[in-house]
Every structure is written in structure tokens, then in C-alpha cells.
N, C-alpha and C. Protein backbone atom coordinates (compact mmCIF):
# COMPACT_ATOMS: atom_id res chain seq x y z
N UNK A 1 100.95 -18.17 -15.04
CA UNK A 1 100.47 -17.61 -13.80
C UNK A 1 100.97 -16.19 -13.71
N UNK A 2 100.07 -15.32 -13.14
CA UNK A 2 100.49 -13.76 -12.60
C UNK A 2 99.38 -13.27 -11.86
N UNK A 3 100.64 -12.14 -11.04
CA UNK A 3 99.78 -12.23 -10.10
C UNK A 3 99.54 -10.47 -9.78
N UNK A 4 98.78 -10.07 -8.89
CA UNK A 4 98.83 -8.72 -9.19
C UNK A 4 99.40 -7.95 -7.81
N UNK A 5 99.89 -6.56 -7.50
CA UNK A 5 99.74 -6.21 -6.66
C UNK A 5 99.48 -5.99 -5.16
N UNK A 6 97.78 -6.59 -5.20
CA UNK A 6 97.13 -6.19 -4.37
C UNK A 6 96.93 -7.65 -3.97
N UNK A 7 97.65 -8.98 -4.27
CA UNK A 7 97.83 -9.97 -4.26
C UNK A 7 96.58 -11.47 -4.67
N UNK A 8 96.15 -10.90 -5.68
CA UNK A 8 95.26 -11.59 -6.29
C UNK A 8 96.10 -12.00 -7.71
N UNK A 9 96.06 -13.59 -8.24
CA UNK A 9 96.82 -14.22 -9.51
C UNK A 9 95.71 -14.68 -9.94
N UNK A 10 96.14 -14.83 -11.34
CA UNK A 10 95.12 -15.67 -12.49
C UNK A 10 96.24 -17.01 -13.14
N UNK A 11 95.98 -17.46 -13.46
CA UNK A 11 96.35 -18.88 -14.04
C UNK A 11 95.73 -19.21 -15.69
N UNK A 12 96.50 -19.29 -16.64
CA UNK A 12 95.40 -19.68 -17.81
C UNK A 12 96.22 -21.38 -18.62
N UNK A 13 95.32 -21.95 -18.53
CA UNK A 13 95.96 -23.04 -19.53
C UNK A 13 95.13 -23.28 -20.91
N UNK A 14 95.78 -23.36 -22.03
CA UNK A 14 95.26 -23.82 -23.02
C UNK A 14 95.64 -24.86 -23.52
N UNK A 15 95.48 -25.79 -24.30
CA UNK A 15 95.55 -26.65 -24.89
C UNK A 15 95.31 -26.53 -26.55
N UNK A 16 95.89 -27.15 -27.06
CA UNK A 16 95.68 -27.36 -28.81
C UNK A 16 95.16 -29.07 -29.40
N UNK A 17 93.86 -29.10 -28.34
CA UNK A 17 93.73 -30.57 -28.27
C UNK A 17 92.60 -30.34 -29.41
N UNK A 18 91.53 -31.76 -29.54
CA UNK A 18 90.06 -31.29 -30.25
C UNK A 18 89.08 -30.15 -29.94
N UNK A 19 89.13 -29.84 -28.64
CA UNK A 19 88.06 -28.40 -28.20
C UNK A 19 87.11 -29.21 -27.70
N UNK A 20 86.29 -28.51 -27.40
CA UNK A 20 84.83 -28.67 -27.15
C UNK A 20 83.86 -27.85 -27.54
N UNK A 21 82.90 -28.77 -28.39
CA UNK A 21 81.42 -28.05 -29.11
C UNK A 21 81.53 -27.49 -28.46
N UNK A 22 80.70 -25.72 -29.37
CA UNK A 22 80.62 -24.50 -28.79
C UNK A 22 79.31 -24.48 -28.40
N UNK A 23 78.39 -25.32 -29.52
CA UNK A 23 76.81 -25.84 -28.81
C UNK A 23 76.94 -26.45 -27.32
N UNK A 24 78.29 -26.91 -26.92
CA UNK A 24 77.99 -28.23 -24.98
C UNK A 24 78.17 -26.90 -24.23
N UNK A 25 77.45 -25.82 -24.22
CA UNK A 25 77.62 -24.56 -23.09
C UNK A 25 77.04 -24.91 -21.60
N UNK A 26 76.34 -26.16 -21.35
CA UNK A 26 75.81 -26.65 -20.10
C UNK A 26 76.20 -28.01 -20.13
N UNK A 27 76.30 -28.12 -19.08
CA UNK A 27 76.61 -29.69 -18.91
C UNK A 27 75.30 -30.48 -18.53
N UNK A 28 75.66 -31.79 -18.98
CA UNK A 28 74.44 -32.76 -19.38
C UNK A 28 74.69 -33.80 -17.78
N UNK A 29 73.97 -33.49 -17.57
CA UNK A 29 72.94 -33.98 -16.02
C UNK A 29 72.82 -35.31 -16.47
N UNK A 30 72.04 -35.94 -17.32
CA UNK A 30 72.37 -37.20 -17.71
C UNK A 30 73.40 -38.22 -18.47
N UNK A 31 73.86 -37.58 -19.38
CA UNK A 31 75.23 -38.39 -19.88
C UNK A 31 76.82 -38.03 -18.85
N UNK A 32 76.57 -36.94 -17.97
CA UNK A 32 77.57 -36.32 -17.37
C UNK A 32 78.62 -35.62 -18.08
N UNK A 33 77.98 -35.44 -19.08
CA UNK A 33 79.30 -34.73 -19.65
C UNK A 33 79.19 -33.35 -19.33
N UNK A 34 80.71 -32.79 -19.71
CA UNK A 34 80.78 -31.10 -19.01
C UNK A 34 80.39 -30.81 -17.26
N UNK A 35 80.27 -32.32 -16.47
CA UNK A 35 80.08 -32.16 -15.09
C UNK A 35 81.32 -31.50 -14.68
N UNK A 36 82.48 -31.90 -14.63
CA UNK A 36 83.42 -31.86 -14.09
C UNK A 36 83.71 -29.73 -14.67
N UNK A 37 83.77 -29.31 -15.47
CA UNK A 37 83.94 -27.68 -15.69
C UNK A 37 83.00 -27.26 -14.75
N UNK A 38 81.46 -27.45 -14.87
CA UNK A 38 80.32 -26.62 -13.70
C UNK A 38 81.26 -27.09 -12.07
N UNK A 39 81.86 -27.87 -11.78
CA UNK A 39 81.96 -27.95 -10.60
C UNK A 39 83.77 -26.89 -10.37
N UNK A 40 84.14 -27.21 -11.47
CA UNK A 40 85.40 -26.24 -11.28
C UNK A 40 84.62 -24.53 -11.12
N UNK A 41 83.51 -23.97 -11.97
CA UNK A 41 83.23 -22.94 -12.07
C UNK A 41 82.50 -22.63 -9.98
N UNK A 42 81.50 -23.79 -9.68
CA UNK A 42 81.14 -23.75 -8.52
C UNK A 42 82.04 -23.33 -7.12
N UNK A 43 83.65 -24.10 -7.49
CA UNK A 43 84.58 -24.42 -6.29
C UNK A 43 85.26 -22.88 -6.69
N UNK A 44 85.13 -22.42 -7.84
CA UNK A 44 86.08 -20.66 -7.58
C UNK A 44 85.00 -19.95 -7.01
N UNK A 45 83.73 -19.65 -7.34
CA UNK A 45 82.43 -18.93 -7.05
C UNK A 45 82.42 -19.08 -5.39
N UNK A 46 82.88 -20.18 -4.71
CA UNK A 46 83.20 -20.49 -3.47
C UNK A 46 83.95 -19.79 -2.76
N UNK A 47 84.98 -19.02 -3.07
CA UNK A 47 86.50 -18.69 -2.58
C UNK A 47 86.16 -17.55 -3.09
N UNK A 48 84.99 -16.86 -3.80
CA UNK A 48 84.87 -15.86 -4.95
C UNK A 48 86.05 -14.97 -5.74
N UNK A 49 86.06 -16.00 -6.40
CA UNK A 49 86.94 -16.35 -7.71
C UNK A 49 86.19 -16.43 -8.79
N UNK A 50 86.74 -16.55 -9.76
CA UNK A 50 86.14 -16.47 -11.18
C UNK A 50 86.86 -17.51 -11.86
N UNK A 51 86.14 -18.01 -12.98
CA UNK A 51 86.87 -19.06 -13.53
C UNK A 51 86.30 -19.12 -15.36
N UNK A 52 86.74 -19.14 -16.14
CA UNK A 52 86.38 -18.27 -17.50
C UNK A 52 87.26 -20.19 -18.63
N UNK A 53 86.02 -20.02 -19.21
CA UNK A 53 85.97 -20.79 -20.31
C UNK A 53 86.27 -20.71 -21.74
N UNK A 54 87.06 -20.12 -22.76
CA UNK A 54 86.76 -20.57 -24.03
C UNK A 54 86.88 -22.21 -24.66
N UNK A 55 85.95 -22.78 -25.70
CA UNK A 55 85.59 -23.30 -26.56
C UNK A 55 85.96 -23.19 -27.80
N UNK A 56 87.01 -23.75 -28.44
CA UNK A 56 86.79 -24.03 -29.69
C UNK A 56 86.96 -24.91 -30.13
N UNK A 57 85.85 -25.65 -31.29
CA UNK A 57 85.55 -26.77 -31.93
C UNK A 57 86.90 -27.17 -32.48
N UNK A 58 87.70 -28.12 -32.32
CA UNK A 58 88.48 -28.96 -32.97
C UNK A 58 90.19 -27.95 -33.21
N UNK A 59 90.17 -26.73 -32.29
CA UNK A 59 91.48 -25.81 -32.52
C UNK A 59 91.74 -25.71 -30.52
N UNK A 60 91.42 -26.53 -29.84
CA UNK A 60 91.63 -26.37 -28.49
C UNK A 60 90.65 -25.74 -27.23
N UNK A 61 91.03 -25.67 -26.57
CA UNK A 61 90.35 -24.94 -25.40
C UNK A 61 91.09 -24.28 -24.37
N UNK A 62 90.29 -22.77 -23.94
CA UNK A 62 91.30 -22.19 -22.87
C UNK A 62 90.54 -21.88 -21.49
N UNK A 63 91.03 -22.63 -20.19
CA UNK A 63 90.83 -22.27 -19.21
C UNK A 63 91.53 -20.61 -17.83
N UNK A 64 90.70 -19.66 -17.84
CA UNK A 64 91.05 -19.04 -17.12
C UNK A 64 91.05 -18.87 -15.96
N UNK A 65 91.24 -19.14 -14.71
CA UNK A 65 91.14 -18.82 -13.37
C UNK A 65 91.91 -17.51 -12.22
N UNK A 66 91.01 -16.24 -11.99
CA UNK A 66 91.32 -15.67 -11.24
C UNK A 66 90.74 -15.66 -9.88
């Protein structure tokens, strides 16, 4: 976590788990998968915030939130 100045913080977590396909860039409406990220991206866009994704296949994944 850090934070800035003008009192706005970002938060980043990564993980060194399997990742997630770099092809699953939308989430699937019918199997539900990747629901749960679109609604994290929705609830910062709310508060207008930003919320930032990398993907990588089988070396982890990193979540950013400012």
C-alpha cells in the first residue's frame, strides 16, 4: 500500500499462483467465470477509482487498485 500526498493510495497484490489465461480478458456470463474481477473493476469505477489487472499464464497474477 502507498499513498500519495494529495491523499489518494494504491494497493497492489500479486500472487505466484497458476495465473489466468491471457485469452479469459472478459468474463463468461455463462460459466461465470472471471464474474467476480468485472464486479471488483465496476465497485472502484463507482468511488472513481481504478482497478488494473495483469495476467499471466501459469507465473501468477497482479492486482492493482488506486
Amino acid at each position: 500500500m502507498s499513498s500519495t500526498q494529495d491523499g489518494h493510495c494504491s494497493v497492489l497484490v500479486e500472487d505466484d499462483g497458476i495465473g489466468l489465461a491471457t485469452d479469459q480478458a472478459e468474463p463468461n456470463q455463462e460459466t461465470g467465470e472471471d464474474i467476480g474481477l468485472s464486479v471488483m473493476k465496476e465497485r472502484a469505477e463507482r468511488i472513481n477509482g481504478e482497478i488494473l489487472f495483469e495476467r499471466h499464464a501459469y507465473v501468477g497474477s497482479s492486482v492493482l487498485t488506486m
